[in-house]
N, C-alpha and C. Protein backbone atom coordinates (compact mmCIF):
# COMPACT_ATOMS: atom_id res chain seq x y z
N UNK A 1 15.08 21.16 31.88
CA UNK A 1 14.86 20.41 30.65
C UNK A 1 16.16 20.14 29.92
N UNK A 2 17.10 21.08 30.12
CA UNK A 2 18.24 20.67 29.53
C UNK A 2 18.91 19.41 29.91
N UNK A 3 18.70 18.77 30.89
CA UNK A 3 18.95 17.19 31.34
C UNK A 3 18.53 16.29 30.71
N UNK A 4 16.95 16.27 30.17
CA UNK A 4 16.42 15.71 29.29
C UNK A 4 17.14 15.80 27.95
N UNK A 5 17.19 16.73 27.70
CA UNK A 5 17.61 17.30 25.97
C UNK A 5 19.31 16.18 25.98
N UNK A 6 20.03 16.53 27.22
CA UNK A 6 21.34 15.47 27.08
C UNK A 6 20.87 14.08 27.05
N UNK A 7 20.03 13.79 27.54
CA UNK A 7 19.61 12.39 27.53
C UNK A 7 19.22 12.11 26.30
N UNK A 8 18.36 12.52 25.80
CA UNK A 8 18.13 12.39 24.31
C UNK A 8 19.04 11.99 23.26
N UNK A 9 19.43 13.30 23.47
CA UNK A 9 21.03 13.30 22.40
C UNK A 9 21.42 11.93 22.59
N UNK A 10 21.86 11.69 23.95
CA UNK A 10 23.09 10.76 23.79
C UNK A 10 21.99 9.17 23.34
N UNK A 11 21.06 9.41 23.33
CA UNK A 11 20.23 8.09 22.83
C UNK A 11 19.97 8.22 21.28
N UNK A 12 20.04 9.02 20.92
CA UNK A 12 19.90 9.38 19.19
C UNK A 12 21.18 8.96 18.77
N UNK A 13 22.26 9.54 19.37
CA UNK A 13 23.76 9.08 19.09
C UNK A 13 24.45 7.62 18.94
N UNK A 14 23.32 7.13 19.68
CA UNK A 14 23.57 5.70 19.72
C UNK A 14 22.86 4.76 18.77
N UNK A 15 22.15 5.38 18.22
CA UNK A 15 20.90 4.49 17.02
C UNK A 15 21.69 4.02 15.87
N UNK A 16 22.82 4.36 15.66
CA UNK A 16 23.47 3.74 14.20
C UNK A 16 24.26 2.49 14.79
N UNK A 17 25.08 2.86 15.73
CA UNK A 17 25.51 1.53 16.49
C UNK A 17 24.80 0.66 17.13
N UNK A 18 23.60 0.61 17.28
CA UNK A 18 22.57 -0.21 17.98
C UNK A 18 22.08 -0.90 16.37
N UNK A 19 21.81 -0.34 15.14
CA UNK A 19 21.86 -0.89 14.23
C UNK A 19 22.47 -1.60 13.41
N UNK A 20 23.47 -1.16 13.59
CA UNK A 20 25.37 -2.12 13.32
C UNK A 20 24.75 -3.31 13.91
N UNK A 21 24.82 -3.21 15.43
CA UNK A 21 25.53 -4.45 16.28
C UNK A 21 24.27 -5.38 16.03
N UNK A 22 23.08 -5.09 16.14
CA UNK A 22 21.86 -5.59 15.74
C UNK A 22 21.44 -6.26 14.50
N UNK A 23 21.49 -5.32 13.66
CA UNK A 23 21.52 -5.89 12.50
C UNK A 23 22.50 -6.51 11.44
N UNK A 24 23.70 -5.95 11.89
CA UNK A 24 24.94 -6.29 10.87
C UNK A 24 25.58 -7.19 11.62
N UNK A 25 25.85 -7.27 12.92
CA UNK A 25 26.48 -8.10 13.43
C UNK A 25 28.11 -7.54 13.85
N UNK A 26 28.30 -6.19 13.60
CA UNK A 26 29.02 -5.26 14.01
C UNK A 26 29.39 -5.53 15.19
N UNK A 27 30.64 -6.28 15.97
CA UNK A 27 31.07 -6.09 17.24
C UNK A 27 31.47 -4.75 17.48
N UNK A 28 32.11 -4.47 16.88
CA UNK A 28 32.78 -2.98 17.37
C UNK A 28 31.93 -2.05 17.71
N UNK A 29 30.56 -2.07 17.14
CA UNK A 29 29.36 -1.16 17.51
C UNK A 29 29.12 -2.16 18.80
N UNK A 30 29.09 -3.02 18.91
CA UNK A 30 28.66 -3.45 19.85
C UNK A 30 29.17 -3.17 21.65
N UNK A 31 30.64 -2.76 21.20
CA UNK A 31 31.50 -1.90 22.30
C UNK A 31 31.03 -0.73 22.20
N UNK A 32 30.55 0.05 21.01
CA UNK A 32 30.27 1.41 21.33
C UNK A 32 29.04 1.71 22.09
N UNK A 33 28.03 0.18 22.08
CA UNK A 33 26.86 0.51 22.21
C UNK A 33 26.98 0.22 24.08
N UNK A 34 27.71 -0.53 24.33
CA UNK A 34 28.00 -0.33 25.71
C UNK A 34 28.58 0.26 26.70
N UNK A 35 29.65 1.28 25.86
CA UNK A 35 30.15 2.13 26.23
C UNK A 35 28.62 3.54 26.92
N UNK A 36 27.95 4.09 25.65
CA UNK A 36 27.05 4.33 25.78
C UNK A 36 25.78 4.18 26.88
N UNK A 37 25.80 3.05 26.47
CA UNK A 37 24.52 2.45 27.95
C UNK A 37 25.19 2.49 29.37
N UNK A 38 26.37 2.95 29.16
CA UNK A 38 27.16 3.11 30.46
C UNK A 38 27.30 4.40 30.85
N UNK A 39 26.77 5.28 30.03
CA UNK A 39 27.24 6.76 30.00
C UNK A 39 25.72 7.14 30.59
N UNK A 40 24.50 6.45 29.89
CA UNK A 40 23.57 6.72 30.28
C UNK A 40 23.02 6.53 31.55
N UNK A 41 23.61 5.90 32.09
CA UNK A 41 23.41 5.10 33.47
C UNK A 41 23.94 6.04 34.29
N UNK A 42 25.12 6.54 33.95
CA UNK A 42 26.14 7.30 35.17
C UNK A 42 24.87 8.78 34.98
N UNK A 43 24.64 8.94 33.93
CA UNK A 43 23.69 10.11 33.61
C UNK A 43 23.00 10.10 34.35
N UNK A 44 21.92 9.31 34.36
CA UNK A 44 20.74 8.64 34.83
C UNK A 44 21.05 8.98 36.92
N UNK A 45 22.36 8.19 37.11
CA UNK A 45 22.23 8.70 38.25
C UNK A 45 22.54 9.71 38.75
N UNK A 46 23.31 10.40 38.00
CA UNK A 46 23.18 12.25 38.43
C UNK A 46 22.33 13.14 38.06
N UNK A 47 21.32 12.59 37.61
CA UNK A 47 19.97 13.45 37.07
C UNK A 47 19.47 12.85 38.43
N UNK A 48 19.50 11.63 38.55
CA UNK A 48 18.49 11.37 40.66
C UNK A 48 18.83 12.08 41.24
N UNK A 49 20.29 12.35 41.65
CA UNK A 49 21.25 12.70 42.93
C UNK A 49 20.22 14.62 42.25
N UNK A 50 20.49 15.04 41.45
CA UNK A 50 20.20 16.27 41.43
C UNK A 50 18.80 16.31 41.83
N UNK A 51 17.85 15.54 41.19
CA UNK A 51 16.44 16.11 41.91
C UNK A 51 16.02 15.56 43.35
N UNK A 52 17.18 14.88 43.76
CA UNK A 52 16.93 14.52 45.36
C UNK A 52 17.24 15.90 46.04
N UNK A 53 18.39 16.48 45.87
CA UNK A 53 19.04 17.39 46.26
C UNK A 53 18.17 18.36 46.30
N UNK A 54 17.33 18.82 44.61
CA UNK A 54 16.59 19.89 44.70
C UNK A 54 15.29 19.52 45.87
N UNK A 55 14.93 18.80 45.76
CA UNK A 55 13.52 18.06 46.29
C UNK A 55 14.12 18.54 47.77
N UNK A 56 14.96 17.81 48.34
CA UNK A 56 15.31 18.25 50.10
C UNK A 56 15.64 19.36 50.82
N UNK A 57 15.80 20.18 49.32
CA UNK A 57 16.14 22.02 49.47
C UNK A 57 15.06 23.05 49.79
């Protein structure tokens, strides 16, 4: 569960800059917010690679 709990986080972390770039028109949030969705992704695929791993064990 602690995989989850990082996932979270880093999506809560991102809600003020998703509101910037969204609503204010904030570019610079708008780099942060992709920076982010990029972090989540690399996340995303080492949370697979791990439960493939566990799964074939």
């Amino acid at each position: 569960m602690n995989r989850f709990n990082e996932i979270k986080d880093l999506i809560m972390s991102l809600e003020a800059d998703f509101d910037k770039f969204y609503d204010k028109k904030n570019q610079a949030a708008g780099t942060r917010v992709r920076k982010g969705m990029q972090d989540l992704k690399n996340m995303a695929q080492d949370i697979r690679k791990e439960v493939q791993d566990i799964k074939n064990s």
